[in-house]
Protein backbone atom coordinates (compact mmCIF):
# COMPACT_ATOMS: atom_id res chain seq x y z
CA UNK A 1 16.26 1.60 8.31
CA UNK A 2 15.61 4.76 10.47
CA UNK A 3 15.28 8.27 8.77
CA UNK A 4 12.08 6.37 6.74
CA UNK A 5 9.14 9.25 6.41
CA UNK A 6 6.12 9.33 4.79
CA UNK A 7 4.78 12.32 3.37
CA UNK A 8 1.94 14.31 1.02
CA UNK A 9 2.14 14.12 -2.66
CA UNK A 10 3.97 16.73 -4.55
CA UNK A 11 2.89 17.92 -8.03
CA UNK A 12 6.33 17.09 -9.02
CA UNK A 13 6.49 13.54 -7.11
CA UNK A 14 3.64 12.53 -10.10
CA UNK A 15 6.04 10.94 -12.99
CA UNK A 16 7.94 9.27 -9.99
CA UNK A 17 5.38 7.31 -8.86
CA UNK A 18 3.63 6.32 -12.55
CA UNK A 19 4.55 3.29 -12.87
CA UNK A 20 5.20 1.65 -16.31
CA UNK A 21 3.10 -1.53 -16.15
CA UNK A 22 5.08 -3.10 -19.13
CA UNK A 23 8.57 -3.29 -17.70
CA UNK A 24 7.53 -4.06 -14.22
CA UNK A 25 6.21 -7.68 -13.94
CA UNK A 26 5.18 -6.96 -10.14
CA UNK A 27 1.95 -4.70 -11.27
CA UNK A 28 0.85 -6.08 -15.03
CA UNK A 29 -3.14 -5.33 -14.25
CA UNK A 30 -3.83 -4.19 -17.73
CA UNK A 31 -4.10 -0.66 -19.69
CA UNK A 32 -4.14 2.36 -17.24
CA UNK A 33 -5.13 5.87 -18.41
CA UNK A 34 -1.45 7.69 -19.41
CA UNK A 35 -3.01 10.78 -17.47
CA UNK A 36 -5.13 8.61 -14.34
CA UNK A 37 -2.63 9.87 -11.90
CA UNK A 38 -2.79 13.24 -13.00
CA UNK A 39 -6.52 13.66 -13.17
CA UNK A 40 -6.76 12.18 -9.13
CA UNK A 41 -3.69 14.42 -8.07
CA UNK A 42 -6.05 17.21 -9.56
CA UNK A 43 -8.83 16.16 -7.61
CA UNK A 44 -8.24 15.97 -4.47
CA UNK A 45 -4.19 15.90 -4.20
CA UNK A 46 -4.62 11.86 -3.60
CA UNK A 47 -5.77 12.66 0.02
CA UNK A 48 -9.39 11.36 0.16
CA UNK A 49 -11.13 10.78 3.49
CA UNK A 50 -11.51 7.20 2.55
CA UNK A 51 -8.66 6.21 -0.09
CA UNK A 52 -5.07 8.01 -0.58
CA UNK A 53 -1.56 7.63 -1.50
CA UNK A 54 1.48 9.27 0.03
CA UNK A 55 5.24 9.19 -0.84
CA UNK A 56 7.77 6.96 0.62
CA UNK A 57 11.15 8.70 1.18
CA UNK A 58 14.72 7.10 2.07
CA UNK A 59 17.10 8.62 4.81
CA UNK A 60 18.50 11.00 2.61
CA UNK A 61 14.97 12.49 1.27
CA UNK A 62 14.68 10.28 -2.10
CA UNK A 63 11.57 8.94 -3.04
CA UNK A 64 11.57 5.81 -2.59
CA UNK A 65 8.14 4.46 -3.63
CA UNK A 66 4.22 5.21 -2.07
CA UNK A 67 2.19 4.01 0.29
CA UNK A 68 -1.47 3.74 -0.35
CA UNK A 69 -4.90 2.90 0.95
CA UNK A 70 -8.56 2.29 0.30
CA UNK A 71 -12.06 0.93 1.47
CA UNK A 72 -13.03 -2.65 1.60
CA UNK A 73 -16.55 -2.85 2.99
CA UNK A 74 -17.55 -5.73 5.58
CA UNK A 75 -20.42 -4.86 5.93
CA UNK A 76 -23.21 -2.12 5.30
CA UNK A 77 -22.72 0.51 7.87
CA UNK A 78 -19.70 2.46 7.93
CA UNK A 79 -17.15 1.53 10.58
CA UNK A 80 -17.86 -2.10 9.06
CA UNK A 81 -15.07 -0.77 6.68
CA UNK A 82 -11.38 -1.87 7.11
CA UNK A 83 -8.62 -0.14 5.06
CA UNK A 84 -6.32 -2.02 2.59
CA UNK A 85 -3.22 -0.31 2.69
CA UNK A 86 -0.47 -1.19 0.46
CA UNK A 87 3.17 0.08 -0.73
CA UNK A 88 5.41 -0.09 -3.84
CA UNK A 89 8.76 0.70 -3.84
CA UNK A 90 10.78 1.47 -7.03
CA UNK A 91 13.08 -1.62 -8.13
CA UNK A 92 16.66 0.51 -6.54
CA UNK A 93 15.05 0.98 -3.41
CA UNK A 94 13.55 -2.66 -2.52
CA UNK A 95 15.72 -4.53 -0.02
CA UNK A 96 17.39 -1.57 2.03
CA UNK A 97 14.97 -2.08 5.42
CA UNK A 98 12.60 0.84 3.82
CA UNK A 99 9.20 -1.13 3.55
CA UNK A 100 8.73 -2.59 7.46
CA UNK A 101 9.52 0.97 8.91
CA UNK A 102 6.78 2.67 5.76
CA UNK A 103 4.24 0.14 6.85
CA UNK A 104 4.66 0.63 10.35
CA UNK A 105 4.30 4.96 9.47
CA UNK A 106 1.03 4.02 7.23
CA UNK A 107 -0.47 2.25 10.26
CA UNK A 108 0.24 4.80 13.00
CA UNK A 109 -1.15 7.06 10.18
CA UNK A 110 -4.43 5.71 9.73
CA UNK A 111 -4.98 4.64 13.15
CA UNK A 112 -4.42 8.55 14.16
CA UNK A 113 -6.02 10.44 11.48
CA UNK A 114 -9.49 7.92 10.98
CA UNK A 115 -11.84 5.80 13.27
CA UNK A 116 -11.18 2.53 10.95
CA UNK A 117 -10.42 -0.78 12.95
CA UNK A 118 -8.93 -3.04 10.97
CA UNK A 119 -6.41 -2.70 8.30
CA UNK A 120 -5.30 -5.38 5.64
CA UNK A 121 -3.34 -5.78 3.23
CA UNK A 122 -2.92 -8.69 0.70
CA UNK A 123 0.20 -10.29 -1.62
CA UNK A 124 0.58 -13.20 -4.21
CA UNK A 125 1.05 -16.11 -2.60
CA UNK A 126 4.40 -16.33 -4.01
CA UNK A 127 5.59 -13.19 -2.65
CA UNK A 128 7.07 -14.33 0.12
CA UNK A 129 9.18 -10.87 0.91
CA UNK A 130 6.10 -9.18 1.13
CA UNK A 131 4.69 -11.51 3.67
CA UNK A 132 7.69 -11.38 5.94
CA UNK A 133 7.48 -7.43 5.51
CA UNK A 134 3.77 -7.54 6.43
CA UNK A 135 4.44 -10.04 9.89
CA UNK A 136 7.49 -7.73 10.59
CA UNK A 137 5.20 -4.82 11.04
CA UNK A 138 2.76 -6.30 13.08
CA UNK A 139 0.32 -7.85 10.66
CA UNK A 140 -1.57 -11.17 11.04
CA UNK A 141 -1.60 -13.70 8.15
CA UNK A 142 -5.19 -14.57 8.03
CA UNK A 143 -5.59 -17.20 5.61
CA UNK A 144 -5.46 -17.76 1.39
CA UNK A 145 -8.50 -15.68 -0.67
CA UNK A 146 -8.56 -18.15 -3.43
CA UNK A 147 -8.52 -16.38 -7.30
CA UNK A 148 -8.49 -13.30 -5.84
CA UNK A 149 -6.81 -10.51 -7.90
CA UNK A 150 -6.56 -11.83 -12.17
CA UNK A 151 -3.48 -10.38 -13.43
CA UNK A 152 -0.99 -11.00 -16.55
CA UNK A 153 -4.25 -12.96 -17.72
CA UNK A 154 -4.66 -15.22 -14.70
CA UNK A 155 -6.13 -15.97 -11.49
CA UNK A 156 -3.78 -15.74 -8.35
CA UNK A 157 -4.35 -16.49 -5.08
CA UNK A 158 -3.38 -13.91 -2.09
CA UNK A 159 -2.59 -14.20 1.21
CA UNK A 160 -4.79 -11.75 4.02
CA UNK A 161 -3.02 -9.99 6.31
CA UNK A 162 -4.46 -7.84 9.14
CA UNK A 163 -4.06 -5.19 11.69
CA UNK A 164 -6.25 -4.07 14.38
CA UNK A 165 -6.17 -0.97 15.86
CA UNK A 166 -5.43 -2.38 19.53
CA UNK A 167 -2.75 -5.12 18.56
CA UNK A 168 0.70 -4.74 19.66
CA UNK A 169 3.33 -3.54 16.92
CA UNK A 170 7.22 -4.02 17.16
């Protein structure tokens, strides 16, 4: 889907992109803090030099969901550090083309704006959408991190994906 964009957070974009962990089964990772979004918008206007968020928006300028993206050390020293980026889209806008072309944005995004390497991202196992989204945009499937994220009050195992700043994208 062309006419994808990514772009800052908005003061007003906040109750868009709260999510309401009880009617969504995708993200049940237990009680969040009914003003946690708030409180980081405050802060630093989710645009931190290591972790962030930004809004997703459709062709016609809706958003459509958020792209985001923090630290996961491999190492001591800092450019040991890869980025795990990773997006939600709202339930009306998943399965128009609008997540391969967001990815695709984050990447160019991070790979122009910081010195980081490596980005990955990682998805249930059974999410097999995701992983086509994530190979669509480039990414590597890396292998199965075993009990990795405990959510809705069990383990699940995710799949690794990877990008590195010098392999080809589509």
């Amino acid at each position: 889907m062309s006419g994808v964009k990514l772009r800052a957070v908005r003061r007003e974009d906040l109750p868009l992109l709260a999510v309401d962990h009880a009617a969504d089964p995708i993200d049940t990772f237990g009680f969040v803090a009914t003003n946690a979004l708030e409180r980081a918008f405050a802060a630093d206007g989710l645009l931190g030099y290591d972790s962030g968020t930004l809004v997703i928006e459709d062709a016609d300028g809706a958003v459509a969901g958020k792209a985001s993206w923090l630290p996961v050390p491999h190492g001591p020293n800092p450019p040991s550090r890869a980025l795990n980026v990773g997006m939600r889209l709202h339930p009306d806008f998943r399965s128009r083309g609008i997540g391969v072309p967001a990815l695709a944005l984050l990447a160019t995004y991070l790979f122009d704006t910081t010195t980081v390497e490596r980005l990955q991202a990682e998805t249930d196992v059974g999410n097999v959408a995701a992983q086509r989204g994530l190979e669509k945009a480039g990414f590597q499937r890396e292998g199965v991190a075993r009990h990795a994220q405990f959510r809705k009050g069990t383990w699940h195992d995710m799949v690794v994906y990877s990008l590195l700043r010098g392999d080809p994208r589509p």
